[in-house]
Every structure is written in C-alpha cells, then in structure tokens.
C-alpha atoms as a PDB file:
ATOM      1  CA  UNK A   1      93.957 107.304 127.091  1.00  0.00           C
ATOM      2  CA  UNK A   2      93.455 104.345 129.675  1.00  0.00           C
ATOM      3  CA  UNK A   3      94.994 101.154 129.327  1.00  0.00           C
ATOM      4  CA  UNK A   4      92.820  98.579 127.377  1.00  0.00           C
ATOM      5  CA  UNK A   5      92.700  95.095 128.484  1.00  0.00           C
ATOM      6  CA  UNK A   6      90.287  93.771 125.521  1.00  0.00           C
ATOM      7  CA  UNK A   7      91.446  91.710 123.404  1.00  0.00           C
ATOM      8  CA  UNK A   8      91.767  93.501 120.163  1.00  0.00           C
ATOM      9  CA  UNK A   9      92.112  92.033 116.755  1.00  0.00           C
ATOM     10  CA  UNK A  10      91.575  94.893 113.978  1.00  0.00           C
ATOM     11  CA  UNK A  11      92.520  98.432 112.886  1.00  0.00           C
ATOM     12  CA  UNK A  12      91.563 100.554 109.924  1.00  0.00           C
ATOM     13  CA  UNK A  13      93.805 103.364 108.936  1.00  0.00           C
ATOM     14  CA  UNK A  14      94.095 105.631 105.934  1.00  0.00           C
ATOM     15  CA  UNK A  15      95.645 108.726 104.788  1.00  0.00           C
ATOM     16  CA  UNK A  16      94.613 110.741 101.675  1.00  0.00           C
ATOM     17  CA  UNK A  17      95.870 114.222  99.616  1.00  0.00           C
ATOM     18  CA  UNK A  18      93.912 116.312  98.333  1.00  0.00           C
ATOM     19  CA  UNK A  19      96.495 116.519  95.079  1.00  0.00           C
ATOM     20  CA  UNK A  20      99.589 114.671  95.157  1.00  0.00           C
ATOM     21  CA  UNK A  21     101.571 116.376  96.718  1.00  0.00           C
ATOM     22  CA  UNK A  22      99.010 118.261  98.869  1.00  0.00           C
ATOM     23  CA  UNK A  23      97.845 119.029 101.673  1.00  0.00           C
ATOM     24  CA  UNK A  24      97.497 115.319 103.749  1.00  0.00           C
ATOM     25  CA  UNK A  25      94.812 113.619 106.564  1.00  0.00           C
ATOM     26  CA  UNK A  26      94.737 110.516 108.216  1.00  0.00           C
ATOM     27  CA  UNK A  27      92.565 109.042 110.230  1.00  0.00           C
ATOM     28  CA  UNK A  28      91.715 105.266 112.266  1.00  0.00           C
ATOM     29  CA  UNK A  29      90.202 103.232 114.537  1.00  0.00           C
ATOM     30  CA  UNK A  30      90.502 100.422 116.479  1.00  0.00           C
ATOM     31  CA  UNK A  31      87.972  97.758 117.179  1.00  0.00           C
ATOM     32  CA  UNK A  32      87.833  94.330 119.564  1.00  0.00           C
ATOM     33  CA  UNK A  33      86.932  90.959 118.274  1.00  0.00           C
ATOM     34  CA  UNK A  34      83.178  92.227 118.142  1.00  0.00           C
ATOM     35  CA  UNK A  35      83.589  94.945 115.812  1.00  0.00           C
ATOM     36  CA  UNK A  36      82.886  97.439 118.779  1.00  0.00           C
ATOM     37  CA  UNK A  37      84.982 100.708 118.576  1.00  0.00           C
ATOM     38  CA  UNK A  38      87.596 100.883 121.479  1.00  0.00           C
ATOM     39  CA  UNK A  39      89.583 104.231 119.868  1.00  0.00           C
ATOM     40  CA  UNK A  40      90.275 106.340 116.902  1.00  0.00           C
ATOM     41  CA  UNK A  41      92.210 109.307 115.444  1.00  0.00           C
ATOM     42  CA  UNK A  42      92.412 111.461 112.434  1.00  0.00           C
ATOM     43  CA  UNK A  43      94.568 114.688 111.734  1.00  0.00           C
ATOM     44  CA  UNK A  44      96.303 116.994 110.004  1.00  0.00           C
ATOM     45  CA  UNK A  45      99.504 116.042 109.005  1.00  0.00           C
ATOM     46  CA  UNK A  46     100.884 118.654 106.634  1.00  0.00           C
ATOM     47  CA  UNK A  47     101.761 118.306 102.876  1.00  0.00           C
ATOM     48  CA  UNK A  48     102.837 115.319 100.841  1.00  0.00           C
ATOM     49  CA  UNK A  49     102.177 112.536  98.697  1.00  0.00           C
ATOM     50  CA  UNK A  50      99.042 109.794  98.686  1.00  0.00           C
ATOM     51  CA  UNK A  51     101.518 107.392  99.618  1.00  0.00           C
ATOM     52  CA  UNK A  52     103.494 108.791 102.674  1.00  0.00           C
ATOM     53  CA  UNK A  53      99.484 110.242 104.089  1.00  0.00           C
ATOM     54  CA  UNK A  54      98.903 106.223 104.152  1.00  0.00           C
ATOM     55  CA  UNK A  55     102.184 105.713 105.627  1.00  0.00           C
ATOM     56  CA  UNK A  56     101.584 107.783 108.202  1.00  0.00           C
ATOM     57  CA  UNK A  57      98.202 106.458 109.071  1.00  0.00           C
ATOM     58  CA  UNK A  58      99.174 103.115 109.283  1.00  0.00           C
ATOM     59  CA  UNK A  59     101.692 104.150 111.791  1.00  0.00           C
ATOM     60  CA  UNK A  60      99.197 105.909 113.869  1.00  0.00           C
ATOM     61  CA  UNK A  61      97.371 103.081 113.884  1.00  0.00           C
ATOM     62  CA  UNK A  62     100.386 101.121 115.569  1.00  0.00           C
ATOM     63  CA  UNK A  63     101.304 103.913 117.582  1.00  0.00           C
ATOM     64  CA  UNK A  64      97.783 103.913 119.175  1.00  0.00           C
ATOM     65  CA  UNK A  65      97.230 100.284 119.575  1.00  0.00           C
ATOM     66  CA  UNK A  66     101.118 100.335 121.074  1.00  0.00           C
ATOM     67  CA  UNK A  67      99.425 102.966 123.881  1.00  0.00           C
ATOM     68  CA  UNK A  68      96.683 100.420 124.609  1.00  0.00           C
ATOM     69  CA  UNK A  69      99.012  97.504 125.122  1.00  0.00           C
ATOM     70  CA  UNK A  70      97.362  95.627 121.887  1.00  0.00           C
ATOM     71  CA  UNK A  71      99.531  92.474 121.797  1.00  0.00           C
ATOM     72  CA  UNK A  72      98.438  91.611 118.310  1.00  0.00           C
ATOM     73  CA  UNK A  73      96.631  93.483 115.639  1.00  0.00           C
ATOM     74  CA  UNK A  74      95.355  92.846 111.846  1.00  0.00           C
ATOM     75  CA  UNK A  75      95.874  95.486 109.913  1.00  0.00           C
ATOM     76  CA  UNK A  76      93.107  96.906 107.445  1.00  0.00           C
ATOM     77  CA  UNK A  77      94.010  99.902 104.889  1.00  0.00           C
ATOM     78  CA  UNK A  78      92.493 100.402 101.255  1.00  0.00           C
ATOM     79  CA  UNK A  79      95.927 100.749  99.026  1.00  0.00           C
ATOM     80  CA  UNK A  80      97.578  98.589  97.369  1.00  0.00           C
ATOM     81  CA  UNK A  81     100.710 100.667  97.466  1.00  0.00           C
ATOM     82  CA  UNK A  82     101.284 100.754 100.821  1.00  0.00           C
ATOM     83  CA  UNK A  83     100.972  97.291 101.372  1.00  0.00           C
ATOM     84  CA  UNK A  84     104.090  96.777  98.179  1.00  0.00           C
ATOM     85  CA  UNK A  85     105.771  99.606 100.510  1.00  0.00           C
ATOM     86  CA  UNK A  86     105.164  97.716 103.686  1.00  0.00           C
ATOM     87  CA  UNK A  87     105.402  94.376 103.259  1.00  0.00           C
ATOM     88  CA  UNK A  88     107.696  94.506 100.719  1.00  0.00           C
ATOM     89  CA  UNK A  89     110.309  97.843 100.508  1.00  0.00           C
ATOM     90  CA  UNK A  90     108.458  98.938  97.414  1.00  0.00           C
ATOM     91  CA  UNK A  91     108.123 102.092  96.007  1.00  0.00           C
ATOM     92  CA  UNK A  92     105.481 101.450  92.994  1.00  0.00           C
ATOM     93  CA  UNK A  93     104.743 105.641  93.493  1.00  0.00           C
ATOM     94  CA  UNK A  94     107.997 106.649  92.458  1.00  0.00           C
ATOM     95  CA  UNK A  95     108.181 108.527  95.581  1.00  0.00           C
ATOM     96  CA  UNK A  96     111.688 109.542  96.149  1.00  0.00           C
ATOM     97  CA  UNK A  97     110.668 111.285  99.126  1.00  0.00           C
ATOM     98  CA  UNK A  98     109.808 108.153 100.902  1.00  0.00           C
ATOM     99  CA  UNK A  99     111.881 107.427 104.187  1.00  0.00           C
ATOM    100  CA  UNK A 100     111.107 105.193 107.167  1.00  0.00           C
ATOM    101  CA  UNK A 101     108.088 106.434 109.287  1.00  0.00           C
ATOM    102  CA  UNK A 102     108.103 104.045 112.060  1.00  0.00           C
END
C-alpha cells in the first residue's frame, strides 16, 4: 500500500460472529476529512466471540492507518462493549478469553 500524505480524520471498523463463539469477520475503512475512501479491509479471522471479532477490527483499523502514516485518527465502531473494553479494561461480555490484541 503507498504511503498516504492526506490528512485523515476517521475510521470505521467492525467485527461480527455468526454465533458466539463462531466463526468471526471484520472488516474497515478509512476515510480523509471529506468522507472520501482512502483504504479498507475485511477478513476472515477464525472462531470466537462478538467481542474479540470487534477487537480485532478495531485493531486492523490502527494497524492500517499505522501503514499509512495517519498521525491522528477518530475512531468509529457500533458496540458499546468494545468501547467499556477499550477505553475502560472492561469485560461487560464475560469473556474470559479476552487478552490484549494490540
């Protein structure tokens, strides 16, 4: 992926399971100032819980604006979970499985 030299604000991440645990996706993009799509992902990524799939999009979503040399980035995702998980080191899921993904 080339180096971006936009500045970026945004990126939208999330993961899902299809059954919980299941089988997992995540997926992303990232967007400049304008709303204009600069890159995206989605995957795979195995078998787990809601909670660690949004996890692990979130840090694709870093990962990804880390390759383009994004400086500084708001972060959008849809659960509230993740953001207790995140922001706070909670575990409202009761996931006991949860350990540090980035």
């Amino acid at each position: 992926m080339a180096t971006s030299t936009r500045r970026v604000e945004q990126t939208n991440t999330d993961g899902s399971a299809q059954g919980n645990p299941g089988p997992t996706g995540v997926g992303g993009l990232i967007e400049d100032t304008s709303g204009s799509f600069i890159a995206g992902f989605k995957g795979d990524t195995g078998r787990s819980t809601s909670l660690v799939a949004e996890l692990r999009a979130l840090r694709e979503g870093f990962r990804m604006a880390e390759m383009l040399q994004i400086p500084k980035l708001t972060i959008n995702f849809d659960a509230q979970v993740t953001k207790g998980t995140v922001l706070g080191g909670e575990d409202k899921a009761g996931d006991a499985g949860i350990q540090p993904v980035c």
